[in-house]
PDB file of N, CA and C in Angstrom:
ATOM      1  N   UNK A   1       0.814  -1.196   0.000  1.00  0.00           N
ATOM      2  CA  UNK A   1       0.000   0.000   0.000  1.00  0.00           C
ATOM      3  C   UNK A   1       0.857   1.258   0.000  1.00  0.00           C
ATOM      4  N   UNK A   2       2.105   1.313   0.117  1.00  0.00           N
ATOM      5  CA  UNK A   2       3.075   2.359  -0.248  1.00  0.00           C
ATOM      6  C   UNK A   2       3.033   3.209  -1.210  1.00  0.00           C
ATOM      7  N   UNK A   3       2.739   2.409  -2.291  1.00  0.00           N
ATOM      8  CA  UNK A   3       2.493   3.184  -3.231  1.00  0.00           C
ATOM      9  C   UNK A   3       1.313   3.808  -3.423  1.00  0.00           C
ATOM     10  N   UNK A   4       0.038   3.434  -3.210  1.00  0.00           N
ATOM     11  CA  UNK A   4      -0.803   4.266  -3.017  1.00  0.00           C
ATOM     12  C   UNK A   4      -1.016   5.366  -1.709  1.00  0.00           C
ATOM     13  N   UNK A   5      -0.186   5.684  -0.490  1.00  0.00           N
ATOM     14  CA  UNK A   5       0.188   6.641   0.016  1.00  0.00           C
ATOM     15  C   UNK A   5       0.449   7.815  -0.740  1.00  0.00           C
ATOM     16  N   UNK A   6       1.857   7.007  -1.176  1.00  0.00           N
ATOM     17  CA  UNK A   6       2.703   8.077  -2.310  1.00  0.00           C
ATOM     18  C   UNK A   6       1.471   8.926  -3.148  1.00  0.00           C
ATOM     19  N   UNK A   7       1.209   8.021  -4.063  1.00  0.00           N
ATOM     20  CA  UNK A   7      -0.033   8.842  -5.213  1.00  0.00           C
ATOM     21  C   UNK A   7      -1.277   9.461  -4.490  1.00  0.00           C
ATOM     22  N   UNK A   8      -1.630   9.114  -3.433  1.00  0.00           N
ATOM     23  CA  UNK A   8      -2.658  10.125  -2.343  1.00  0.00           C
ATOM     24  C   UNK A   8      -2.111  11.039  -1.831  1.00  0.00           C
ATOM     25  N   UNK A   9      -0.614  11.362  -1.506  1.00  0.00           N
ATOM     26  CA  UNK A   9      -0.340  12.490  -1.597  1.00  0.00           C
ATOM     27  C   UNK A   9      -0.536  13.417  -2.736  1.00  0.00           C
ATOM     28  N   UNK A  10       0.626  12.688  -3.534  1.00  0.00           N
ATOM     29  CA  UNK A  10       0.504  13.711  -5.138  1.00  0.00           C
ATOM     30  C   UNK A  10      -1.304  14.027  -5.555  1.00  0.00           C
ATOM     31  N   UNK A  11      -2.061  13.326  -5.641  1.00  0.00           N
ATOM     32  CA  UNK A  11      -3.366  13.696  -6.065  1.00  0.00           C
ATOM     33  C   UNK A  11      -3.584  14.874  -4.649  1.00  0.00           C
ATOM     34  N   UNK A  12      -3.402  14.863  -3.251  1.00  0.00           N
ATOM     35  CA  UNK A  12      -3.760  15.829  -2.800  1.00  0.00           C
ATOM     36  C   UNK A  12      -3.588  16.825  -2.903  1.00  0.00           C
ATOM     37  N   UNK A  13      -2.308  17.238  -3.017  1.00  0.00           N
ATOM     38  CA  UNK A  13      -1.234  17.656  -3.176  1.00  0.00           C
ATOM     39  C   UNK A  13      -2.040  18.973  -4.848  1.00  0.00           C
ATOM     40  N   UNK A  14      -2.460  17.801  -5.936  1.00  0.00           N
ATOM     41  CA  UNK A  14      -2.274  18.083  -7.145  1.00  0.00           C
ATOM     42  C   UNK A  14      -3.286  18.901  -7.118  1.00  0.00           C
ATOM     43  N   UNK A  15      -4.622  18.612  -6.170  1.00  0.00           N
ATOM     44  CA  UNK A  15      -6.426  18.972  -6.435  1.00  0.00           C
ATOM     45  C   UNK A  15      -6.799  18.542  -7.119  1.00  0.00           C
ATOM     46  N   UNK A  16      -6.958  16.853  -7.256  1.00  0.00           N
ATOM     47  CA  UNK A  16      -7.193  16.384  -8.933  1.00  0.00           C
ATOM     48  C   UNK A  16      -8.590  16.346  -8.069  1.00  0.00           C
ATOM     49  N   UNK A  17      -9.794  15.727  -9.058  1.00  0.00           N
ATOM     50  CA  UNK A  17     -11.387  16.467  -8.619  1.00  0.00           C
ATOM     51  C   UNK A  17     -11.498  14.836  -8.741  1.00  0.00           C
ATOM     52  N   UNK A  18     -12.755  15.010  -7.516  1.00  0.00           N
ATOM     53  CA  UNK A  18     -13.277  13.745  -7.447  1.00  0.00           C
ATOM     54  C   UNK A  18     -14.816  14.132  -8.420  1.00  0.00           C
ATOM     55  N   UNK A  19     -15.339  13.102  -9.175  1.00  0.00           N
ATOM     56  CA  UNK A  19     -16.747  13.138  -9.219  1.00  0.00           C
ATOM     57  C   UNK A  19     -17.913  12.873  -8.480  1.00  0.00           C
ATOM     58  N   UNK A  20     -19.165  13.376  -8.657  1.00  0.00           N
ATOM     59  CA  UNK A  20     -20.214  13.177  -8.080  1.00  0.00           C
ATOM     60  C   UNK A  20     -20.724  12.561  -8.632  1.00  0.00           C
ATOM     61  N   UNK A  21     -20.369  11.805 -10.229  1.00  0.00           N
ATOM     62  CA  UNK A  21     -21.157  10.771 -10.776  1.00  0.00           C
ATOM     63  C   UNK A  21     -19.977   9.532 -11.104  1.00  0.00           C
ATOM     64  N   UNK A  22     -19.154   9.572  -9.838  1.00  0.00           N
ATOM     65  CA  UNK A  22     -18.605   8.566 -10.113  1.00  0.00           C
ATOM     66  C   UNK A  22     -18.805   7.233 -10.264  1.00  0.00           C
ATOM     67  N   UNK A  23     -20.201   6.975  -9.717  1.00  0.00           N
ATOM     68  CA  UNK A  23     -20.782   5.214  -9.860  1.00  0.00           C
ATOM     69  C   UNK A  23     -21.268   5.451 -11.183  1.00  0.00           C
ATOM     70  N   UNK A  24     -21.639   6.053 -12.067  1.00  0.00           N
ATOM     71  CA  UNK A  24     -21.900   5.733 -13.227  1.00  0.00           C
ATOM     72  C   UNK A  24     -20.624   5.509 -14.024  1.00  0.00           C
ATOM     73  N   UNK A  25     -20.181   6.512 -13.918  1.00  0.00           N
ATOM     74  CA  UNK A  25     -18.600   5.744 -14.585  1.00  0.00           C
ATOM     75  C   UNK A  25     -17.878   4.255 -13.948  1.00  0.00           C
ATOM     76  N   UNK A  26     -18.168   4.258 -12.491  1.00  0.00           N
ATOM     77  CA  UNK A  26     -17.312   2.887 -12.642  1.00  0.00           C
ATOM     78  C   UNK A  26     -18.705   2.038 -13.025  1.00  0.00           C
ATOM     79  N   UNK A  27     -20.033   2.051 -13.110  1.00  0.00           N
ATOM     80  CA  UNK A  27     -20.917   0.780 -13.764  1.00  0.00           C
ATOM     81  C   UNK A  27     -20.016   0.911 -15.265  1.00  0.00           C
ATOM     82  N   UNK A  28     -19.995   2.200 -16.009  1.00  0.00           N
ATOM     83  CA  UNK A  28     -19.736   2.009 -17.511  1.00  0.00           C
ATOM     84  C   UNK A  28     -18.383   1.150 -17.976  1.00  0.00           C
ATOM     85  N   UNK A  29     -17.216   1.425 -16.757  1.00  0.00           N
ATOM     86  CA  UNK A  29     -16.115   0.922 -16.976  1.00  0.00           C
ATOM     87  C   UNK A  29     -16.020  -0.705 -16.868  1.00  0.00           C
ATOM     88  N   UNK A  30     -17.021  -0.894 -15.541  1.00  0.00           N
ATOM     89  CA  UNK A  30     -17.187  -2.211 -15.504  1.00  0.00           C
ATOM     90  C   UNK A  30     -18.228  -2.855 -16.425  1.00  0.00           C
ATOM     91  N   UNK A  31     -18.894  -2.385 -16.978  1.00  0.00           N
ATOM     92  CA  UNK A  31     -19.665  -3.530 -17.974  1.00  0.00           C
ATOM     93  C   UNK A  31     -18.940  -3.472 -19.246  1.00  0.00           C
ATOM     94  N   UNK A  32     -18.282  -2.254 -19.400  1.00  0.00           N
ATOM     95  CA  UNK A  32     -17.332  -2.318 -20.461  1.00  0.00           C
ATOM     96  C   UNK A  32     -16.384  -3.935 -20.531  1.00  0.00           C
ATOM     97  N   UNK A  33     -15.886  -3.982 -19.566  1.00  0.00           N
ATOM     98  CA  UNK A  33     -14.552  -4.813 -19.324  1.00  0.00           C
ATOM     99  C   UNK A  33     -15.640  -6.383 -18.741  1.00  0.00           C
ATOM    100  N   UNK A  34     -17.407  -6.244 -18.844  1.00  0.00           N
ATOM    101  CA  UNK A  34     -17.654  -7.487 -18.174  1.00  0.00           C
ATOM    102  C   UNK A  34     -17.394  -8.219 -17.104  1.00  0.00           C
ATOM    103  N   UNK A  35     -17.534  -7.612 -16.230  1.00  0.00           N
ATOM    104  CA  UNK A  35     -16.533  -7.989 -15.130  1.00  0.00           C
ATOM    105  C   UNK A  35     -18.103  -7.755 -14.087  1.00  0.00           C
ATOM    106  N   UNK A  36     -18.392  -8.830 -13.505  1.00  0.00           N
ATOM    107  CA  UNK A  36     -19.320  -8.654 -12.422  1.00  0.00           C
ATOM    108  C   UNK A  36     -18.873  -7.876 -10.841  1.00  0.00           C
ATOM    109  N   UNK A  37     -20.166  -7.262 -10.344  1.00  0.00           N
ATOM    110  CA  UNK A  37     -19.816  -6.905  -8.992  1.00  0.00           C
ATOM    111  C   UNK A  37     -18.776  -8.058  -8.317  1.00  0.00           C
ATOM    112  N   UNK A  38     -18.757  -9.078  -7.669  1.00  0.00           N
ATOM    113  CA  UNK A  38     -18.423  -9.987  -7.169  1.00  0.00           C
ATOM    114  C   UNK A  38     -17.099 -10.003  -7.638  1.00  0.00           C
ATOM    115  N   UNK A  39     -16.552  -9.834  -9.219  1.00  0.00           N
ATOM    116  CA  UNK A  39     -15.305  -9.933  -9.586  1.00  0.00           C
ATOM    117  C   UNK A  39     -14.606  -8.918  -9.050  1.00  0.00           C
ATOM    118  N   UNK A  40     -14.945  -7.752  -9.171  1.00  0.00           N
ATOM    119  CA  UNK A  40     -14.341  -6.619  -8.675  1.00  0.00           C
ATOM    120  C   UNK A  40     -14.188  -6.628  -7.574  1.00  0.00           C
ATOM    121  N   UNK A  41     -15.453  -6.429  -6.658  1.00  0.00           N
ATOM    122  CA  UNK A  41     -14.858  -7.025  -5.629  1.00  0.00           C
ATOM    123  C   UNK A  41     -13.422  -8.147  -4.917  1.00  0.00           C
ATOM    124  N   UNK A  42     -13.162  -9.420  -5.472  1.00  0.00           N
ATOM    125  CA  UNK A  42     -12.307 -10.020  -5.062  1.00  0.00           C
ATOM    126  C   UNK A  42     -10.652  -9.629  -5.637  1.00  0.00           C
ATOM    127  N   UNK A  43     -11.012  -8.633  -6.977  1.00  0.00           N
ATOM    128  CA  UNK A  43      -9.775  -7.894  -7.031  1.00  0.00           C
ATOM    129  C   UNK A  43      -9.523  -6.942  -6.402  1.00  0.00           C
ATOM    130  N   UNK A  44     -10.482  -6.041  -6.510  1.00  0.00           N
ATOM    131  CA  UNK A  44     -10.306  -4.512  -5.168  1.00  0.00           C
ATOM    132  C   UNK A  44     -10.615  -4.714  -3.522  1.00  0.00           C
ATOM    133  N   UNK A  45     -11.397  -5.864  -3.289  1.00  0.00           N
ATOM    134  CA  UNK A  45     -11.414  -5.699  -1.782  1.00  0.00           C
ATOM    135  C   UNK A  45     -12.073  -4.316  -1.560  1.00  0.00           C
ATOM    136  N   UNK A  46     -12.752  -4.058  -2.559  1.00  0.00           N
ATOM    137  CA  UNK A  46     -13.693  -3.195  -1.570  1.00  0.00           C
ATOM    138  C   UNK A  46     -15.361  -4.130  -1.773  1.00  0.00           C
ATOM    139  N   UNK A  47     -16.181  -3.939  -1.073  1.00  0.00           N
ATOM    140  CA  UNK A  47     -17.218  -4.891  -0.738  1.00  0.00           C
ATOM    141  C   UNK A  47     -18.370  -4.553  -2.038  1.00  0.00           C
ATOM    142  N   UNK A  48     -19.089  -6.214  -2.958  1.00  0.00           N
ATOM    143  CA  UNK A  48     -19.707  -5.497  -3.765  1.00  0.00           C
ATOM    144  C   UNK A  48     -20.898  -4.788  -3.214  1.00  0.00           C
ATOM    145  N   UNK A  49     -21.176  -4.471  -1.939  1.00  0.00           N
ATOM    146  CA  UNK A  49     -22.597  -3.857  -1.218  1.00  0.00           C
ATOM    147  C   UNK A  49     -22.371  -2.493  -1.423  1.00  0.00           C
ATOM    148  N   UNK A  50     -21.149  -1.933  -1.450  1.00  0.00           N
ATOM    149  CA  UNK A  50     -20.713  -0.784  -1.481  1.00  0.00           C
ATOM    150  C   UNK A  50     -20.618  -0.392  -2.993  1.00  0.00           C
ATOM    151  N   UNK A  51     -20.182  -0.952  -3.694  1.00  0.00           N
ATOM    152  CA  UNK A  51     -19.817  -1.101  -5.462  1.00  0.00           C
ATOM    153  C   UNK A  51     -21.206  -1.272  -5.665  1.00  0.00           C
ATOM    154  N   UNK A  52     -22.144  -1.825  -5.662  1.00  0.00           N
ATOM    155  CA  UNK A  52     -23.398  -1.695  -6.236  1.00  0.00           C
ATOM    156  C   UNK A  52     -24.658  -0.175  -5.454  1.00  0.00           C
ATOM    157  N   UNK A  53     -23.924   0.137  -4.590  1.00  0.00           N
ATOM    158  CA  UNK A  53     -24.951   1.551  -3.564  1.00  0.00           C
ATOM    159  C   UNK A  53     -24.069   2.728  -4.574  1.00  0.00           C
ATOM    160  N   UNK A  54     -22.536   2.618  -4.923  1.00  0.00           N
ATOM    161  CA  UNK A  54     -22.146   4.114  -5.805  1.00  0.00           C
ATOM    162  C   UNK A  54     -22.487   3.677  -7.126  1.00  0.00           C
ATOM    163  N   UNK A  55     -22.830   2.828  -7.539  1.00  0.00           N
ATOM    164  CA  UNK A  55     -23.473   2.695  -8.919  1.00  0.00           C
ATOM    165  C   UNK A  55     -24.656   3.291  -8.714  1.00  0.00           C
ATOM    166  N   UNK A  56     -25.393   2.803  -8.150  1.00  0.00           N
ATOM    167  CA  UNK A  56     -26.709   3.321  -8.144  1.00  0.00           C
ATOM    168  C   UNK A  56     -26.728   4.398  -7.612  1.00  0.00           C
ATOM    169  N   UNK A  57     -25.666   4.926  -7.257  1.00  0.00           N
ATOM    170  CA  UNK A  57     -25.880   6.970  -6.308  1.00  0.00           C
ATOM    171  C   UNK A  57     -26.220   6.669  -4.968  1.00  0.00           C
ATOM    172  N   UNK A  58     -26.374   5.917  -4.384  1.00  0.00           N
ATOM    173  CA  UNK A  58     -26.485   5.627  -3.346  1.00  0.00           C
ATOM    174  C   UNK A  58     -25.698   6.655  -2.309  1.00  0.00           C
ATOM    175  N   UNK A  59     -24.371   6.428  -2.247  1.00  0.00           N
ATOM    176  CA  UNK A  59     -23.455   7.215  -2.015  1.00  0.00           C
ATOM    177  C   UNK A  59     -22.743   7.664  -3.489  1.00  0.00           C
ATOM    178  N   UNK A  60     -22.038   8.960  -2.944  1.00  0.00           N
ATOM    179  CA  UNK A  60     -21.130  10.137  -3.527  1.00  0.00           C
ATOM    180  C   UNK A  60     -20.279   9.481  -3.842  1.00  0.00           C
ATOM    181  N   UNK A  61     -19.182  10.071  -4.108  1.00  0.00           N
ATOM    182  CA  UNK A  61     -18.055   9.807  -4.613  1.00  0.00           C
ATOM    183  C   UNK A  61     -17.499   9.085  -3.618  1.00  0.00           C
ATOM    184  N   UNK A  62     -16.231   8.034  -4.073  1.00  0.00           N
ATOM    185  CA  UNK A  62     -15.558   7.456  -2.788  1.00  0.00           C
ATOM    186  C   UNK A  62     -14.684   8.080  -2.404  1.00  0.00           C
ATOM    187  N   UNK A  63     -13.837   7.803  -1.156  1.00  0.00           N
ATOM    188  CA  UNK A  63     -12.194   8.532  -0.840  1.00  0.00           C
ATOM    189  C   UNK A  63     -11.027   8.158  -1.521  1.00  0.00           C
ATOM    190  N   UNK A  64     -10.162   8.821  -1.681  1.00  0.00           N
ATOM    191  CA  UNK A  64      -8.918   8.288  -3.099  1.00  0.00           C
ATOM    192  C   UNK A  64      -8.721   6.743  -2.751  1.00  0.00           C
ATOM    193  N   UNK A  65      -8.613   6.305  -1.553  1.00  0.00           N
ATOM    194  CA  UNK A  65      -8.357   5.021  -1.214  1.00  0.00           C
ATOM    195  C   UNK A  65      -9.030   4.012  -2.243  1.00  0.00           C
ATOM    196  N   UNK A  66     -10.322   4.703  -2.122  1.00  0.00           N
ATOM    197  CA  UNK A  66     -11.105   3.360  -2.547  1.00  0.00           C
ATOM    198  C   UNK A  66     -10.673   3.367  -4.378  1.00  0.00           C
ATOM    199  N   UNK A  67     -10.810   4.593  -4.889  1.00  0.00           N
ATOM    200  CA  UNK A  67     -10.654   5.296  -6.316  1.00  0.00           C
ATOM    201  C   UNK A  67      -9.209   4.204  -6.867  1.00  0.00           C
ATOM    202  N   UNK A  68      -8.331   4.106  -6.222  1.00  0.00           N
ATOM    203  CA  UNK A  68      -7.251   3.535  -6.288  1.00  0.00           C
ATOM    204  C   UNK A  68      -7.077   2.193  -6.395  1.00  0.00           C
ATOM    205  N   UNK A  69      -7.692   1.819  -5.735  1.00  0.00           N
ATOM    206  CA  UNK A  69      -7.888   0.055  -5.469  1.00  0.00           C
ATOM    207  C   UNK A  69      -8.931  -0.297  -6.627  1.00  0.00           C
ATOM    208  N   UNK A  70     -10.221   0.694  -7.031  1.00  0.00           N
ATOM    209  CA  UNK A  70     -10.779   0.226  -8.250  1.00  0.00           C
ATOM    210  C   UNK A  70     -10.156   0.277  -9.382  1.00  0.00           C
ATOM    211  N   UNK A  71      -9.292   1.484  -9.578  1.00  0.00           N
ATOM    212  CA  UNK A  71      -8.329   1.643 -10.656  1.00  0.00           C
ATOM    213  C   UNK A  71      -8.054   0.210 -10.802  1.00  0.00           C
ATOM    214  N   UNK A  72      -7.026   0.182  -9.875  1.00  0.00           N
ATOM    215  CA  UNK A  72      -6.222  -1.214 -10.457  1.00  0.00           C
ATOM    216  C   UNK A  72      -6.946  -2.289 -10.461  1.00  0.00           C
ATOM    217  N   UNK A  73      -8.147  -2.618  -9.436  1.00  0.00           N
ATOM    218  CA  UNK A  73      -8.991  -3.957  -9.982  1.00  0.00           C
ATOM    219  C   UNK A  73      -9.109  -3.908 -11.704  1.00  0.00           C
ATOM    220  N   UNK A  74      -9.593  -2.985 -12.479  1.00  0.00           N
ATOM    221  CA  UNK A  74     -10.365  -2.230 -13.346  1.00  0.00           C
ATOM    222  C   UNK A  74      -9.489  -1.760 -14.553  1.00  0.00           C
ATOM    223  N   UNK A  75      -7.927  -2.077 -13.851  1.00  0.00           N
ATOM    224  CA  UNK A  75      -6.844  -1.977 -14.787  1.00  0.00           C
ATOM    225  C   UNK A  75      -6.779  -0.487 -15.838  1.00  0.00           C
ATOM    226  N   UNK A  76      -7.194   0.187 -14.939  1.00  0.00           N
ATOM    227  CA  UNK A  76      -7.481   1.495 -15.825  1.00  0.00           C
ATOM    228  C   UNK A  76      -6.881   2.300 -14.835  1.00  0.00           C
ATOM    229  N   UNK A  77      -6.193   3.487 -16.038  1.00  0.00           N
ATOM    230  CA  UNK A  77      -5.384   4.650 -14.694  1.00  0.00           C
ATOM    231  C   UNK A  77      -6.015   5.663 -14.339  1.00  0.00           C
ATOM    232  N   UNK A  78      -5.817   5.295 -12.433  1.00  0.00           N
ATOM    233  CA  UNK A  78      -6.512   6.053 -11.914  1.00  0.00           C
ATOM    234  C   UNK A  78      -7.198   7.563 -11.712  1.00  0.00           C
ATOM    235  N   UNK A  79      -6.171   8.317 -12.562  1.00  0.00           N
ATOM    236  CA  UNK A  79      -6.523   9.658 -13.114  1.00  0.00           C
ATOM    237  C   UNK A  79      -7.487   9.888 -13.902  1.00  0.00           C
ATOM    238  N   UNK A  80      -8.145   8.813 -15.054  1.00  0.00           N
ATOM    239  CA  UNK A  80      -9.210   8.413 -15.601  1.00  0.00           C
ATOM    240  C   UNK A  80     -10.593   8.156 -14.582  1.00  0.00           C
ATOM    241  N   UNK A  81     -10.705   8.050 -13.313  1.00  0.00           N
ATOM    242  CA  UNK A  81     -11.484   7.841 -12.866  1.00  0.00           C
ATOM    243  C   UNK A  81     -11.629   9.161 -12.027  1.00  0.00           C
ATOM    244  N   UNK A  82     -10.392   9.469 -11.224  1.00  0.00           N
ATOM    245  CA  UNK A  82     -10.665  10.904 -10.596  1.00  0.00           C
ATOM    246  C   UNK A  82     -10.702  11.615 -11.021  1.00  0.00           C
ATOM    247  N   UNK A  83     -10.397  11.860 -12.506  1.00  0.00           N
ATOM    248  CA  UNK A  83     -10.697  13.126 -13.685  1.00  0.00           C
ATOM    249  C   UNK A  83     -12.029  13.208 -14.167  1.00  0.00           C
ATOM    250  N   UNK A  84     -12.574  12.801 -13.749  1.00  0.00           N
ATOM    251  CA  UNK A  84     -13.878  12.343 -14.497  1.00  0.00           C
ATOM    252  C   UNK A  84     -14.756  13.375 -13.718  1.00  0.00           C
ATOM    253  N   UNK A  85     -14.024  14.138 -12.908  1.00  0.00           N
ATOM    254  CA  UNK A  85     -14.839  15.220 -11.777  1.00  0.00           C
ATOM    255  C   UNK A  85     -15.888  15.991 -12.293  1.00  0.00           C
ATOM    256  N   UNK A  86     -16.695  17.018 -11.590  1.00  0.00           N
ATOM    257  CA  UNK A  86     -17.460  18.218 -11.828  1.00  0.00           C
ATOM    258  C   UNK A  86     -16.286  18.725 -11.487  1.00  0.00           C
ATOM    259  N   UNK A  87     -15.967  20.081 -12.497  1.00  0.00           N
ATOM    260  CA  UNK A  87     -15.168  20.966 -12.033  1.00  0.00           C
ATOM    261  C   UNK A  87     -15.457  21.953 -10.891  1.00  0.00           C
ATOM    262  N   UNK A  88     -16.829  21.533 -10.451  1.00  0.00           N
ATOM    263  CA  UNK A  88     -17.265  22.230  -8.854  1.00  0.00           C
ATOM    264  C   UNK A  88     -16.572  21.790  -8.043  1.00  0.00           C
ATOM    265  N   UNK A  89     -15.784  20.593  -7.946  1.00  0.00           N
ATOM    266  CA  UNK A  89     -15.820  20.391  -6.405  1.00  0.00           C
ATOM    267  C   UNK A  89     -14.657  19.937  -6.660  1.00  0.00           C
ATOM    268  N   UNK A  90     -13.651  19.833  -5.700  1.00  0.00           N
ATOM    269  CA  UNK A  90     -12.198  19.569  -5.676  1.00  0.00           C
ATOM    270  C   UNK A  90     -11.527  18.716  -4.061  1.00  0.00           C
ATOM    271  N   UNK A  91     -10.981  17.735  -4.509  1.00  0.00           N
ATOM    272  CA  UNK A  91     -10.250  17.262  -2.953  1.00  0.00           C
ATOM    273  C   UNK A  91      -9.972  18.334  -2.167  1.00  0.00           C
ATOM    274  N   UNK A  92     -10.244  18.173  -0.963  1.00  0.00           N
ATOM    275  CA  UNK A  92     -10.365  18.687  -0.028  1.00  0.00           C
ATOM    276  C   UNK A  92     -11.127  20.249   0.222  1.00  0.00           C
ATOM    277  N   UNK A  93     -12.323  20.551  -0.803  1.00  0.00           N
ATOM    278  CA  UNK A  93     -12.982  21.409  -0.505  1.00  0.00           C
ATOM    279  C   UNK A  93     -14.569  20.800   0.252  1.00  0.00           C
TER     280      UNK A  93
END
């Protein structure tokens, strides 16, 4: 997890923008790539109860932590997912 320290700095650091429609992008990324809740899950370790509530808007955006760990389940770079922001709102505002 070192390395994702490192890059949670630099993204803090940077103000890269989180989105507010970030579960629609990760549903699009993941049906793109076919990949069920359950799969993602056992690559990211984050829970699919949680992965299926930000798809559906349930909850907001996640914390870089989580953004990070889907990246790489999802094999896509993570700047692609936190770029995907409203230019309203920015880490740590």
């Amino acid at each position: 997890m070192k390395d994702i320290d490192h890059c949670l700095l630099e993204v803090q650091d940077k103000g890269i923008r989180v989105s507010a429609e970030f579960g629609l992008l990760l549903k699009k990324v993941r049906g793109n790539q076919n990949m069920s809740l359950r799969e993602v899950e056992q690559r990211s370790g984050v829970s699919a109860s949680y992965l299926s509530r930000l798809e559906r808007g349930e909850r907001r955006s996640p914390g870089l932590t989580v953004v990070f760990k889907l990246a790489h389940a999802l094999n896509v770079p993570y700047k692609d997912l936190v770029t995907s922001a409203s230019p309203r709102r920015t880490v740590g505002e």
